[in-house]
N, C-alpha and C. Protein backbone atom coordinates (compact mmCIF):
# COMPACT_ATOMS: atom_id res chain seq x y z
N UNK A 1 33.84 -207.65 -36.42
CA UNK A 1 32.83 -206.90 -35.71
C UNK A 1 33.06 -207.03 -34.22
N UNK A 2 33.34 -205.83 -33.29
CA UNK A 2 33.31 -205.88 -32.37
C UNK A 2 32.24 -205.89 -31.55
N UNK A 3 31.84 -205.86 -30.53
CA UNK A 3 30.53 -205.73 -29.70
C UNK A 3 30.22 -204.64 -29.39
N UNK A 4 30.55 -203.76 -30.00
CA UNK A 4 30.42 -202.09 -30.09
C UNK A 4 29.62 -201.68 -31.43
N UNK A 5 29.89 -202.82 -32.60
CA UNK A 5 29.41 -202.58 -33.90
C UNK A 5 27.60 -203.72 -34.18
N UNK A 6 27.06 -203.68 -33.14
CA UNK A 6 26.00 -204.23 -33.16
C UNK A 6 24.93 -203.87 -32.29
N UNK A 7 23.43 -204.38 -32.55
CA UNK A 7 22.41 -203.42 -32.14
C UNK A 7 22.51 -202.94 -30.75
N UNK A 8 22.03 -201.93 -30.85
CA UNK A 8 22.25 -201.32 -29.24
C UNK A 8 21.58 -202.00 -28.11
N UNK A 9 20.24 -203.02 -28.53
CA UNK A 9 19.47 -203.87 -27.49
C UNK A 9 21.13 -205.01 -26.81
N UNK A 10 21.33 -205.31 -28.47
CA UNK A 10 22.44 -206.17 -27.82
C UNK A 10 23.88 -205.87 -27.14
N UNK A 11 24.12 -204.63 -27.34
CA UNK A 11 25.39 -204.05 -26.53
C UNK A 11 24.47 -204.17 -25.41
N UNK A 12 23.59 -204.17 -24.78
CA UNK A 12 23.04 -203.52 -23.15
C UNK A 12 22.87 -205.29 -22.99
N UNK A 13 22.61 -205.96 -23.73
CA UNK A 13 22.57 -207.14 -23.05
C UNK A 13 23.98 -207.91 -22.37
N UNK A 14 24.82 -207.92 -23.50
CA UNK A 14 26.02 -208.17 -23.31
C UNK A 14 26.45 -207.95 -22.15
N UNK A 15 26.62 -205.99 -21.34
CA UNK A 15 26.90 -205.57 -20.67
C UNK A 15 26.37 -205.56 -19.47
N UNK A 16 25.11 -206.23 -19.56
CA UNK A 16 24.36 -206.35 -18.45
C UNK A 16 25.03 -207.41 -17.67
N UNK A 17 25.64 -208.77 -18.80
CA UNK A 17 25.77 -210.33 -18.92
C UNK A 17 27.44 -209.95 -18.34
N UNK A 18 27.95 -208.63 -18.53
CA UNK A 18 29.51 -208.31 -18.25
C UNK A 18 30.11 -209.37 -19.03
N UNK A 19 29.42 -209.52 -20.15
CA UNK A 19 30.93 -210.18 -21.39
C UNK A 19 31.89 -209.04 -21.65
N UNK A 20 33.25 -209.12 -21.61
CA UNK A 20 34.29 -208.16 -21.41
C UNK A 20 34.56 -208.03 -22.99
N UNK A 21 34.35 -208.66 -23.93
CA UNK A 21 34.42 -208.97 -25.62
C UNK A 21 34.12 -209.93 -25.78
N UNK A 22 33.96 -210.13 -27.41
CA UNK A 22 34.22 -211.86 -27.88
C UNK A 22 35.36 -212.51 -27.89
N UNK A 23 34.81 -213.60 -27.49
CA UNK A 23 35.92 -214.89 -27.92
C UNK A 23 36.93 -214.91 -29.35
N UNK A 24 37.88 -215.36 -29.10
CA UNK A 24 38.75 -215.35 -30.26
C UNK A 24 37.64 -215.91 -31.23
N UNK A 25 36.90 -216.98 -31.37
CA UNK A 25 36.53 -217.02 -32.50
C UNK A 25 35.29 -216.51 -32.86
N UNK A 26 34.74 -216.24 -31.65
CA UNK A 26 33.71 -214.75 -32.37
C UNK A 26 34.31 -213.38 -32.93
N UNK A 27 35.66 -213.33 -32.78
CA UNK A 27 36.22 -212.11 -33.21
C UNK A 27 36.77 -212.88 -34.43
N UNK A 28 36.90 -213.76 -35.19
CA UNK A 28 37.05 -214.29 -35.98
C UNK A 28 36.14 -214.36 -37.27
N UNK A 29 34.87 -214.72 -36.40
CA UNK A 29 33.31 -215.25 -37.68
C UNK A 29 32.42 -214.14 -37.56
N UNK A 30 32.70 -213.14 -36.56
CA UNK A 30 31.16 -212.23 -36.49
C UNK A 30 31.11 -211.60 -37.34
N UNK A 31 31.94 -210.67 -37.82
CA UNK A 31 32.15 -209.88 -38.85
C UNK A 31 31.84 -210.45 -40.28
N UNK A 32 32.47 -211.61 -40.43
CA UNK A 32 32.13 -212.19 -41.75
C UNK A 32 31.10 -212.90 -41.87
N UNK A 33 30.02 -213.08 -40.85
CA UNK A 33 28.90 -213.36 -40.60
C UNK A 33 27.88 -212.26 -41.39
N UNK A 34 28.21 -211.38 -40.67
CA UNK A 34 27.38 -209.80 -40.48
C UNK A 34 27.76 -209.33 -42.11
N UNK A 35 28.57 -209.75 -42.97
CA UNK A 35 28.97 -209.39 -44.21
C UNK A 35 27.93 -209.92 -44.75
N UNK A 36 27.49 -211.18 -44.83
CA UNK A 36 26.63 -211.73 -45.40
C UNK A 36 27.22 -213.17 -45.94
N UNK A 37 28.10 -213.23 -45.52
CA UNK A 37 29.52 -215.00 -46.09
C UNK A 37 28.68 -215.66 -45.67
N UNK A 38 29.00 -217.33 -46.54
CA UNK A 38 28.83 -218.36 -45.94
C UNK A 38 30.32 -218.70 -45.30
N UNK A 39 30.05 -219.23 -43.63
CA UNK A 39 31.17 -219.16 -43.15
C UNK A 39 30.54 -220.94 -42.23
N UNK A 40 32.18 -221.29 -42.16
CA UNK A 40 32.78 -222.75 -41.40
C UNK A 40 33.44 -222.14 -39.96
N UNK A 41 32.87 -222.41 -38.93
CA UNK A 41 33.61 -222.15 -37.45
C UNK A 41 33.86 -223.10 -36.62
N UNK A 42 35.16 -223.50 -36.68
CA UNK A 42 35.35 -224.64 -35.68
C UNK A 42 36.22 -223.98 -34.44
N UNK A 43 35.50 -224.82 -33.32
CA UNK A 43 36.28 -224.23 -32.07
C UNK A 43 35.93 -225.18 -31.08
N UNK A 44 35.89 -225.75 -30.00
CA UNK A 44 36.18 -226.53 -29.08
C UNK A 44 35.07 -225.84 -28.64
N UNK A 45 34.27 -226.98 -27.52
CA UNK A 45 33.35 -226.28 -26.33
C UNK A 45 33.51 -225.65 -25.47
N UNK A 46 33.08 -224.29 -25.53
CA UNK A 46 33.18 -222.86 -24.86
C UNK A 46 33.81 -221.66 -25.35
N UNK A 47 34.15 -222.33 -27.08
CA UNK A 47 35.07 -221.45 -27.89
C UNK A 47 33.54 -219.87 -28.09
N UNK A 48 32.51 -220.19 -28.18
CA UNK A 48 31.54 -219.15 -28.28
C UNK A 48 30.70 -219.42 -28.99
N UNK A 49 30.66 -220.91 -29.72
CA UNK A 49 29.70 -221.11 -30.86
C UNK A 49 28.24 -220.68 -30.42
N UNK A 50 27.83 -221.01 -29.43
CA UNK A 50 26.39 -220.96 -29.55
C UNK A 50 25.82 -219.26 -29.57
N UNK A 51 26.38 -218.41 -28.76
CA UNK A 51 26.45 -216.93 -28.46
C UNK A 51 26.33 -216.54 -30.21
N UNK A 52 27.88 -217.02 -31.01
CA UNK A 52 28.02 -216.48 -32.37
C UNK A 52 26.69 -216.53 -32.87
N UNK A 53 26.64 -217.62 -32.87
CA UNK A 53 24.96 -218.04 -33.56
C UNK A 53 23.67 -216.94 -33.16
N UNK A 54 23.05 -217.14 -31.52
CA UNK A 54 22.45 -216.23 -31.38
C UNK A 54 22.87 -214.56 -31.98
N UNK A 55 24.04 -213.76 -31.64
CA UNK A 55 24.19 -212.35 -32.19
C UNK A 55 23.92 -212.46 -33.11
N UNK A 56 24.63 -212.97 -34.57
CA UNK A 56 24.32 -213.19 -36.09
C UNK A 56 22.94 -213.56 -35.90
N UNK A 57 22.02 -214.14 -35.75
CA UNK A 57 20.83 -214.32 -36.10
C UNK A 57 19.87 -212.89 -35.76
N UNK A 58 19.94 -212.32 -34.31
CA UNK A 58 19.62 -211.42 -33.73
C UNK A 58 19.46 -209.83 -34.75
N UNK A 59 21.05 -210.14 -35.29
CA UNK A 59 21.81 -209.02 -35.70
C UNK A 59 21.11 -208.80 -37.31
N UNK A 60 21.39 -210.24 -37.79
CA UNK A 60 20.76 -210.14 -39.45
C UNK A 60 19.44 -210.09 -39.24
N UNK A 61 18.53 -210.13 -38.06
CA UNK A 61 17.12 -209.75 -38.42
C UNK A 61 16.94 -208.40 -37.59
N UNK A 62 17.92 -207.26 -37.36
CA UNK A 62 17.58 -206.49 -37.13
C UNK A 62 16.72 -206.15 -35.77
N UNK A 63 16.70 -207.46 -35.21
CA UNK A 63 16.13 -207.10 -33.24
C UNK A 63 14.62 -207.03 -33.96
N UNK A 64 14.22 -207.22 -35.02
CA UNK A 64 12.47 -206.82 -35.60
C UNK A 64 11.40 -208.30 -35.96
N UNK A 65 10.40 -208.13 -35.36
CA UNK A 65 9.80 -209.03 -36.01
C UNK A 65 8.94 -208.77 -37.52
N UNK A 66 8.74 -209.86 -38.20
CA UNK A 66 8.52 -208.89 -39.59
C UNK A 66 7.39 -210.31 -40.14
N UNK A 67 6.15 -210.50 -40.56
CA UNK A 67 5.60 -211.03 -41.25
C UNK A 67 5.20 -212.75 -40.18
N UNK A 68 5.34 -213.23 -41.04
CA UNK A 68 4.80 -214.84 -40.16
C UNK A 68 5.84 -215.91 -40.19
N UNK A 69 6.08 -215.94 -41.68
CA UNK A 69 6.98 -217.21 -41.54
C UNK A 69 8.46 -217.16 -41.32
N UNK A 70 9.20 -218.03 -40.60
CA UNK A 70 10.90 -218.13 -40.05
C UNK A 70 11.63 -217.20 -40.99
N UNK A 71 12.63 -216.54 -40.31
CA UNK A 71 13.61 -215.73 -41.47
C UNK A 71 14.84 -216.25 -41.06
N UNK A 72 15.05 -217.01 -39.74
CA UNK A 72 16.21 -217.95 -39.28
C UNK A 72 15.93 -219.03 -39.00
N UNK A 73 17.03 -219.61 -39.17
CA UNK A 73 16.24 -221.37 -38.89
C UNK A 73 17.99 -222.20 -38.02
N UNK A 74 17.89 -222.52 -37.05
CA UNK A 74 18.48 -222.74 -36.57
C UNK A 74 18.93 -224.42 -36.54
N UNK A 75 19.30 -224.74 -37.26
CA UNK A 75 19.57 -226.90 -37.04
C UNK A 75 20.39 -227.38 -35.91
N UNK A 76 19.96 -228.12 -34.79
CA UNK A 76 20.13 -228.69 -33.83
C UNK A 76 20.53 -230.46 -33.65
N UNK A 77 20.93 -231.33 -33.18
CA UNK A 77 20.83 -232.59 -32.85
C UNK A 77 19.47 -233.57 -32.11
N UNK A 78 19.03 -232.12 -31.34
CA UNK A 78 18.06 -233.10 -30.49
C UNK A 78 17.44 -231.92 -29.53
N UNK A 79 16.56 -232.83 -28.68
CA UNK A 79 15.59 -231.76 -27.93
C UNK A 79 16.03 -230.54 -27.07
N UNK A 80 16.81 -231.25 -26.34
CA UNK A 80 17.81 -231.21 -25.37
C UNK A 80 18.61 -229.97 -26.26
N UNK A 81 19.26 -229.90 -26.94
CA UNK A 81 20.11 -229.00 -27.70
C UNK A 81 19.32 -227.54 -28.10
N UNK A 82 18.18 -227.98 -28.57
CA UNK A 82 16.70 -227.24 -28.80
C UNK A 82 16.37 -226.40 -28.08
N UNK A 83 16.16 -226.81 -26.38
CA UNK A 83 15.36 -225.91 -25.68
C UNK A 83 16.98 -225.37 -24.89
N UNK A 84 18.06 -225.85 -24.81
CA UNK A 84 19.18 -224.91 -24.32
C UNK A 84 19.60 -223.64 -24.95
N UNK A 85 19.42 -223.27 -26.18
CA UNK A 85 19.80 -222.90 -27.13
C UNK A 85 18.39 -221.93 -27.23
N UNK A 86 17.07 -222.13 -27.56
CA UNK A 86 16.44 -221.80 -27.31
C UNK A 86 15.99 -220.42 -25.97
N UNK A 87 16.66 -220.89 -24.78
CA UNK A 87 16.47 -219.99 -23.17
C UNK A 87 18.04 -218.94 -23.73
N UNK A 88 18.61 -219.48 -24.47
CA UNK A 88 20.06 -218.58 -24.58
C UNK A 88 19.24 -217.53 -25.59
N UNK A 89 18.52 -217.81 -26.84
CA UNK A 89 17.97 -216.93 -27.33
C UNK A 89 17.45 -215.75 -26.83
N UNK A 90 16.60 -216.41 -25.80
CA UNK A 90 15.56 -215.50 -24.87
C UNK A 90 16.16 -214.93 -24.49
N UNK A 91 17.17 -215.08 -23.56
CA UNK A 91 17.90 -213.78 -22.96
C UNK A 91 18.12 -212.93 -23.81
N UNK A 92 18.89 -213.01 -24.90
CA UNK A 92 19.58 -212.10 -25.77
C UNK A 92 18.61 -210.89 -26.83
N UNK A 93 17.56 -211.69 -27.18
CA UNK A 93 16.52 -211.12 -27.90
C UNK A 93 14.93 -210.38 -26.59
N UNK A 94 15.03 -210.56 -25.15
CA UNK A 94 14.37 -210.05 -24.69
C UNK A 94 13.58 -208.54 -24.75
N UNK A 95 14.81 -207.87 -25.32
CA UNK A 95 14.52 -206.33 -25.70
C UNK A 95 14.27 -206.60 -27.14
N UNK A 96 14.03 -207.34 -27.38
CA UNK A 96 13.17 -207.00 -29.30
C UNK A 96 11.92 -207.80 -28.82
N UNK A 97 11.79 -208.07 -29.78
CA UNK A 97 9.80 -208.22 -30.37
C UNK A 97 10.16 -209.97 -31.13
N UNK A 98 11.45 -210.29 -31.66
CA UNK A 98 11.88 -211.42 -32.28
C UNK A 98 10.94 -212.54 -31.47
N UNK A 99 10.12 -213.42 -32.34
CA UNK A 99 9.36 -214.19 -31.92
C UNK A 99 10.59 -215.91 -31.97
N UNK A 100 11.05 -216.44 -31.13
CA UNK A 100 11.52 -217.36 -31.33
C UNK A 100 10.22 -219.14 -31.05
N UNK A 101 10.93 -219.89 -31.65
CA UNK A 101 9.92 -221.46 -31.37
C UNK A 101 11.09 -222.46 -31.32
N UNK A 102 10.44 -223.63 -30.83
CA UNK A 102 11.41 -224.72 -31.30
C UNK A 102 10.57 -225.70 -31.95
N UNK A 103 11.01 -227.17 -32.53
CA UNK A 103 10.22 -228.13 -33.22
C UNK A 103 11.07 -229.23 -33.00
N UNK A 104 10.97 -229.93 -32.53
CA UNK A 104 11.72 -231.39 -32.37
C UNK A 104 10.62 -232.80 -32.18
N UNK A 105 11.31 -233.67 -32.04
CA UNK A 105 10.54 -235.41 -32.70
C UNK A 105 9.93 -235.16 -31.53
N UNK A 106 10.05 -235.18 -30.20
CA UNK A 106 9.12 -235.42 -29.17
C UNK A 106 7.86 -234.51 -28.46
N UNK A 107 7.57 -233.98 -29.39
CA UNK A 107 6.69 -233.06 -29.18
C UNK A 107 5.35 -233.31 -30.44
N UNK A 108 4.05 -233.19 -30.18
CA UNK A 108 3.00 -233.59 -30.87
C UNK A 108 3.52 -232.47 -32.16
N UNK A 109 3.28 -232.98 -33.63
CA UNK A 109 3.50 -232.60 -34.58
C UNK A 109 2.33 -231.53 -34.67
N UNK A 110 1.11 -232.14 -34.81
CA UNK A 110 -0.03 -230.99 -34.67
C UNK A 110 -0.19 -229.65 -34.36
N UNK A 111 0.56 -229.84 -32.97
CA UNK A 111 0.63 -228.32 -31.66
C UNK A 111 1.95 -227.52 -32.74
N UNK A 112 2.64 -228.22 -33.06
CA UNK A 112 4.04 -227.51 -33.81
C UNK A 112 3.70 -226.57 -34.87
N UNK A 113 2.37 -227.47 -35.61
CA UNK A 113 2.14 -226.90 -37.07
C UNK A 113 0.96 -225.63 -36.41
N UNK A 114 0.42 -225.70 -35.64
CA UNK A 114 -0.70 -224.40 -35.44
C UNK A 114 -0.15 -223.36 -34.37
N UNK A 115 0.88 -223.98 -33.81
CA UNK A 115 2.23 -222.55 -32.83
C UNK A 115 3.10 -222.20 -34.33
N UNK A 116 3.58 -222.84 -35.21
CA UNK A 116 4.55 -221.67 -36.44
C UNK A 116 3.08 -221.15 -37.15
N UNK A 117 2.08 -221.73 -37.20
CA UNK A 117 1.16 -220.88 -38.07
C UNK A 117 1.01 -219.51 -37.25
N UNK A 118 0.97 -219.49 -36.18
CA UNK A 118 0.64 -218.51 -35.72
C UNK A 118 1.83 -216.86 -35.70
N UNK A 119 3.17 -217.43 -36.03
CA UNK A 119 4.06 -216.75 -36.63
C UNK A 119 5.22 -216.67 -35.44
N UNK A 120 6.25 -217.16 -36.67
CA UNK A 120 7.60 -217.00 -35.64
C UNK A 120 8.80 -216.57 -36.77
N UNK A 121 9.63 -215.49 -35.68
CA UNK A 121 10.91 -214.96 -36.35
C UNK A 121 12.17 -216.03 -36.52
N UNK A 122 12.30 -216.82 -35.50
CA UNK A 122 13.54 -217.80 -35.46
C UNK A 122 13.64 -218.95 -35.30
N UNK A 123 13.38 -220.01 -35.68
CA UNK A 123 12.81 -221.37 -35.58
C UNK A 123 14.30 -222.30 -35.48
N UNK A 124 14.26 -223.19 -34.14
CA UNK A 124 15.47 -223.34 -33.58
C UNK A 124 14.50 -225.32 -33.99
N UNK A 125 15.48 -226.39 -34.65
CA UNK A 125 14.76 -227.55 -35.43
C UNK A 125 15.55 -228.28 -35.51
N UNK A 126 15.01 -229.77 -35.03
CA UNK A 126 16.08 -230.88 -35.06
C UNK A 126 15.37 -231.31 -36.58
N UNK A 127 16.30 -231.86 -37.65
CA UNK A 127 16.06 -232.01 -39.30
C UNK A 127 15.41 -232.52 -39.41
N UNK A 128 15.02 -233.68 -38.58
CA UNK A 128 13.74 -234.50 -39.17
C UNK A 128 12.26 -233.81 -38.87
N UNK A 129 12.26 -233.27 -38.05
CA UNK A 129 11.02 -232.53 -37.78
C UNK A 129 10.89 -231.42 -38.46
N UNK A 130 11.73 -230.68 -38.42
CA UNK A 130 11.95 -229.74 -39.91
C UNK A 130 11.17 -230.25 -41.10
N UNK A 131 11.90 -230.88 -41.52
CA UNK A 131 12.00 -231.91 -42.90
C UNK A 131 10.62 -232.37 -42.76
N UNK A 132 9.42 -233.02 -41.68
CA UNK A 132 8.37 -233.33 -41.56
C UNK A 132 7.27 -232.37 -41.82
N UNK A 133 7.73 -231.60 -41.23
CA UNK A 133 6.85 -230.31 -41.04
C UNK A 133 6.43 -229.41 -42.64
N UNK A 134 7.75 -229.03 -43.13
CA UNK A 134 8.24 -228.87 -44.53
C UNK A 134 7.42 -229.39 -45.70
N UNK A 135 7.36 -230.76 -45.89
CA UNK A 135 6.60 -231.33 -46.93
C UNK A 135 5.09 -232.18 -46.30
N UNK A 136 4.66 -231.28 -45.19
CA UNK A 136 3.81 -231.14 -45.01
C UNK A 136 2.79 -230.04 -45.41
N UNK A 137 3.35 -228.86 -45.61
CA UNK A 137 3.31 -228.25 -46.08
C UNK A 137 2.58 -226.94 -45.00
N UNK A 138 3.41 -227.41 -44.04
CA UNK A 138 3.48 -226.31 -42.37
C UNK A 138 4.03 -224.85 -42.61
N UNK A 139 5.27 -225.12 -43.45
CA UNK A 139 6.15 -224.41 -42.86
C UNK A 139 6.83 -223.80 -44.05
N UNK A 140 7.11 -222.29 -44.19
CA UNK A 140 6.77 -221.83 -45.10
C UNK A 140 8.30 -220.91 -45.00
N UNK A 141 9.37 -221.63 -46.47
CA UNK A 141 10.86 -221.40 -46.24
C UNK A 141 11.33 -220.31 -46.71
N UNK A 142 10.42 -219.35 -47.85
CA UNK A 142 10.33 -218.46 -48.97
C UNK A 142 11.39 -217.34 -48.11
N UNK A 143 11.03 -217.02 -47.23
CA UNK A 143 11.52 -215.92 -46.26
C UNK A 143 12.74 -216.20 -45.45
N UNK A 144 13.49 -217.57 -45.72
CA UNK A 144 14.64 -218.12 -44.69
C UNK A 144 15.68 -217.20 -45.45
N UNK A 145 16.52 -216.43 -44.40
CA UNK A 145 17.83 -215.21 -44.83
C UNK A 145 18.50 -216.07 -44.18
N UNK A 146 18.75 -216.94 -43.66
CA UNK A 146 20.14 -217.70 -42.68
C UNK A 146 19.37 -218.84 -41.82
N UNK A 147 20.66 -219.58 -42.38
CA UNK A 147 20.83 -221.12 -41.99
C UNK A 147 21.58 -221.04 -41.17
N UNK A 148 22.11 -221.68 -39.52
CA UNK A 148 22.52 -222.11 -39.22
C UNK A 148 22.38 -223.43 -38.16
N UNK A 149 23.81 -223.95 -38.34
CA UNK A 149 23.95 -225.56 -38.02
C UNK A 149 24.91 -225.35 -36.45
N UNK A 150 24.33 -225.28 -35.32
CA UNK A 150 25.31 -226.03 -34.32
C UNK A 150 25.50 -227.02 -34.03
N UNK A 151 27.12 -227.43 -33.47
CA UNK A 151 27.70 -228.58 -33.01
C UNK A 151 27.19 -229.37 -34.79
N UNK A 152 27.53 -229.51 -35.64
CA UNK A 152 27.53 -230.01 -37.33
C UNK A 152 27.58 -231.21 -37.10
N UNK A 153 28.13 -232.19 -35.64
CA UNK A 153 29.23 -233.18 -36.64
C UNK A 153 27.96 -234.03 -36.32
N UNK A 154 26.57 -234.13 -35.94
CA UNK A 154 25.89 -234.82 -36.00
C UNK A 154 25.23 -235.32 -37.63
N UNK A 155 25.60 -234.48 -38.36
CA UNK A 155 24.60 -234.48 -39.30
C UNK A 155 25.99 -234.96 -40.64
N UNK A 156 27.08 -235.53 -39.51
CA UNK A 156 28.17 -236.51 -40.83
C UNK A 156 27.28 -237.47 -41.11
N UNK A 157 26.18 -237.80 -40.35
CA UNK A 157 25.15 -239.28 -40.96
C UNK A 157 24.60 -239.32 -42.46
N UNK A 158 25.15 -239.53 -43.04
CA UNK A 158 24.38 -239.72 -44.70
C UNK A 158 22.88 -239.01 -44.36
N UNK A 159 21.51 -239.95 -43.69
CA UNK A 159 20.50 -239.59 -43.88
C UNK A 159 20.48 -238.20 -43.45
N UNK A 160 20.76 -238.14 -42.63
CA UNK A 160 20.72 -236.85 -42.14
C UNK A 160 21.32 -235.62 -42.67
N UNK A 161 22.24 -236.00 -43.50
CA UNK A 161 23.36 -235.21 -44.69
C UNK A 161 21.64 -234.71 -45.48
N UNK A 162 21.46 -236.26 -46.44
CA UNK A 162 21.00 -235.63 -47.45
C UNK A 162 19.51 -234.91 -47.02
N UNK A 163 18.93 -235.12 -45.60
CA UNK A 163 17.88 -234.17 -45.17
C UNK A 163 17.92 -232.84 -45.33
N UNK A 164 19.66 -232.24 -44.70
CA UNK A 164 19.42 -230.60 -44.77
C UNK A 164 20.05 -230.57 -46.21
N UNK A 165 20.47 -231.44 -47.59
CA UNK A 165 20.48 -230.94 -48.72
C UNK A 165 19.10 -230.43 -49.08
N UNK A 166 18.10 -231.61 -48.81
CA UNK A 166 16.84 -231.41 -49.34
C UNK A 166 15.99 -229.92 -48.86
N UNK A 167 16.32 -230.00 -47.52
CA UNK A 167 16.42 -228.25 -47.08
C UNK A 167 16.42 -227.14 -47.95
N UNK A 168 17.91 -227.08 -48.27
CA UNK A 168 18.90 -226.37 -48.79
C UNK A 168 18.21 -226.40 -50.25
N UNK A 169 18.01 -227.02 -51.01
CA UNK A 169 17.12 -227.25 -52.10
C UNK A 169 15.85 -226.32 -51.93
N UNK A 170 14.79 -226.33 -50.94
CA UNK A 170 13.44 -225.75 -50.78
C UNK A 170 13.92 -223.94 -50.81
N UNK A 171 15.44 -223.43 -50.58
CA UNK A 171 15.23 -222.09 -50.12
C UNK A 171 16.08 -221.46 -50.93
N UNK A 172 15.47 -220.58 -51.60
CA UNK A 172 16.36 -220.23 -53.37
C UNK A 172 17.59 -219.28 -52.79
N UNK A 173 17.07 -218.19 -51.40
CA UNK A 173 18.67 -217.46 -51.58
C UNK A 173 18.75 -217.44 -50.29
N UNK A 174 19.67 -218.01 -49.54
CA UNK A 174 20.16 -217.92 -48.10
C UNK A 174 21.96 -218.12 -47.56
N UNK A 175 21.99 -217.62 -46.63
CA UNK A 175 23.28 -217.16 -46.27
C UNK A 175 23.41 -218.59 -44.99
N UNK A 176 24.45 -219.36 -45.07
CA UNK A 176 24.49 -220.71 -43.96
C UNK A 176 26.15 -220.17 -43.53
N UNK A 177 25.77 -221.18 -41.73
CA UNK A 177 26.95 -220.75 -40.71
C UNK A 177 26.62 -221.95 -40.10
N UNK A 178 28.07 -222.96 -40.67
CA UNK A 178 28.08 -223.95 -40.18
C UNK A 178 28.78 -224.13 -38.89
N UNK A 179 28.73 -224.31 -37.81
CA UNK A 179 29.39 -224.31 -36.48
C UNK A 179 29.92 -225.93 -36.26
N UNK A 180 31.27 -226.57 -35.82
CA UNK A 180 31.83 -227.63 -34.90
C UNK A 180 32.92 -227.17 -34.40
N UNK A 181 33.11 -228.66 -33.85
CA UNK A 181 33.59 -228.86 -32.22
C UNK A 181 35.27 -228.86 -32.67
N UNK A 182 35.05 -229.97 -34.23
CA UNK A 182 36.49 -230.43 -34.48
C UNK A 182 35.96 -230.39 -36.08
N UNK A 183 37.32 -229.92 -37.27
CA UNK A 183 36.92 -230.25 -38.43
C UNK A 183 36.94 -232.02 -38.54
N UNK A 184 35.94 -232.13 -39.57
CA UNK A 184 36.22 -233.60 -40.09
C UNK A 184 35.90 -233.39 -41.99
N UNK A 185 36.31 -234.35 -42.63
CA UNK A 185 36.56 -233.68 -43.93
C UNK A 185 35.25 -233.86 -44.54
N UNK A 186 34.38 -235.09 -44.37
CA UNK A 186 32.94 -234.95 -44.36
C UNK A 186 31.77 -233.79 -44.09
N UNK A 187 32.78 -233.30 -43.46
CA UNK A 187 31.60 -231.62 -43.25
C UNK A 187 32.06 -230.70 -44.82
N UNK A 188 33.26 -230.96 -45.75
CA UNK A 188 33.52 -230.16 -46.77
C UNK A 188 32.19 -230.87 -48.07
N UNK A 189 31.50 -231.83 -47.66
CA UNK A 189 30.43 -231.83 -48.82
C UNK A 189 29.62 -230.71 -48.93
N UNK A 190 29.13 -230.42 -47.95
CA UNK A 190 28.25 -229.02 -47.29
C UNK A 190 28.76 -228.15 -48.70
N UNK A 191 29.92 -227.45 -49.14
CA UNK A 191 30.43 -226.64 -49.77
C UNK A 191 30.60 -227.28 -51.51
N UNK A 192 30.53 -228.59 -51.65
CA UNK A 192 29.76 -228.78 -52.99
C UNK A 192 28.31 -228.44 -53.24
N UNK A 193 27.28 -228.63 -51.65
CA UNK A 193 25.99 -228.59 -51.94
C UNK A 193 25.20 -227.33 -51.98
N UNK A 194 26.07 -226.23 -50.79
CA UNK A 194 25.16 -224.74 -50.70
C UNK A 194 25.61 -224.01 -50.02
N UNK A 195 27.04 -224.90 -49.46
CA UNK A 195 28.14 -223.47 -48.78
C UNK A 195 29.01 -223.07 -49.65
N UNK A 196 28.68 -222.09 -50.80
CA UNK A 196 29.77 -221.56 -51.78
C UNK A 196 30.39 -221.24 -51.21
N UNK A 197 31.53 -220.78 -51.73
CA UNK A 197 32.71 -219.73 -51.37
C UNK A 197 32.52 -219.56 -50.05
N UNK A 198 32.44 -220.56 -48.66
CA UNK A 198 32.91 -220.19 -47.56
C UNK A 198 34.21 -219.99 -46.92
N UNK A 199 33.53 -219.21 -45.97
CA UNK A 199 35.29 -218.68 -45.54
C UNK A 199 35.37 -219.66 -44.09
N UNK A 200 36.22 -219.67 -43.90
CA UNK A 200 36.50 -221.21 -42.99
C UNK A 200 37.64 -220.56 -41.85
N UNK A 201 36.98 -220.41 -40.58
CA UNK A 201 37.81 -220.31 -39.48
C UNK A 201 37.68 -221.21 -38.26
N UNK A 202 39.02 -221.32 -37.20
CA UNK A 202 39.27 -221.83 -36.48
C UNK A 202 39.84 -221.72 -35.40
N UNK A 203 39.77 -222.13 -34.30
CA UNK A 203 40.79 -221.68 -33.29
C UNK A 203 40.99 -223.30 -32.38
């Protein structure tokens, strides 16, 4: 998929931003993103991961907001990762209606659970607060169309492994886009647990 083959809010953003194309490895994963694959993208920092992420999310919800609960869910490391990732959203989704949030450990759990009640399109979540929120019974997964994981290699931690299984468990049909820096062979459990048949690129 080129940047010609996606919503027209986001061609004018792009062009506003004078990105000249994608990155080799967004010209690599977008397309098989936008297919509907579960896809593996490894690329070094500044290869395009975080951008990939925002378009594909943008792109599979159609620039629309639709109902209350998350239809993307974005997995992060930490706060910090959260609200960067988060302001990159904003730019990109400014010309839609896409309601984005974030949820991470340092923020009152309370305020978290009555801002997603109030309804959000893209929920950007470090796992444990996720995972808190979740079997609390906040946060409502029925509607999640896509998973994705930036910068992955945080979550080689066992606990933290088997958190986004337990995830992955709560949401009967969803499409995941796992993003790192460097492969490590510990990220291939992912694909016993709920990345079928991914397609796996690199640069």
């Amino acid at each position: 998929m080129s940047f010609k083959k996606i919503l027209p809010v986001l061609k004018e953003t792009l062009d506003h931003l004078e990105f000249d194309g994608p990155t080799p490895l967004q010209k690599k994963v977008l397309s098989t993103i936008k297919s509907g694959a579960n896809v593996f993208g490894i690329g070094a920092e500044g290869s395009g991961k975080s951008t990939a992420i925002v378009l594909s999310v943008i792109q599979k919800l159609k620039g629309e907001a639709v109902g209350d609960a998350p239809r993307a869910i974005v997995l992060v490391k930490d706060k910090a990762e959260a609200l960067a990732l988060k302001e990159k959203f904003e730019v990109f989704s400014s010309g839609t209606d896409l309601r984005v949030y974030c949820i991470y450990d340092e923020h009152k759990i309370e305020a978290q659970r009555d801002e997603i009640y109030v309804g959000t399109d893209i929920l950007i979540a470090t796992v444990k607060r996720l995972n808190k929120l979740y079997f609390l019974n906040s946060i409502h997964l029925a509607d999640v169309q896509l998973i994705c994981i930036e910068d992955a290699q945080f979550l080689i931690r066992q606990k933290t492994y088997d958190e986004v299984c337990r995830l992955a468990e709560s949401v009967d049909k969803c499409q995941y886009v796992v993003f790192a820096d460097a492969f490590d062979s510990r990220l291939t459990r992912f694909e016993e647990a709920f990345m079928f048949d991914a397609y796996k690129f690199k640069v």
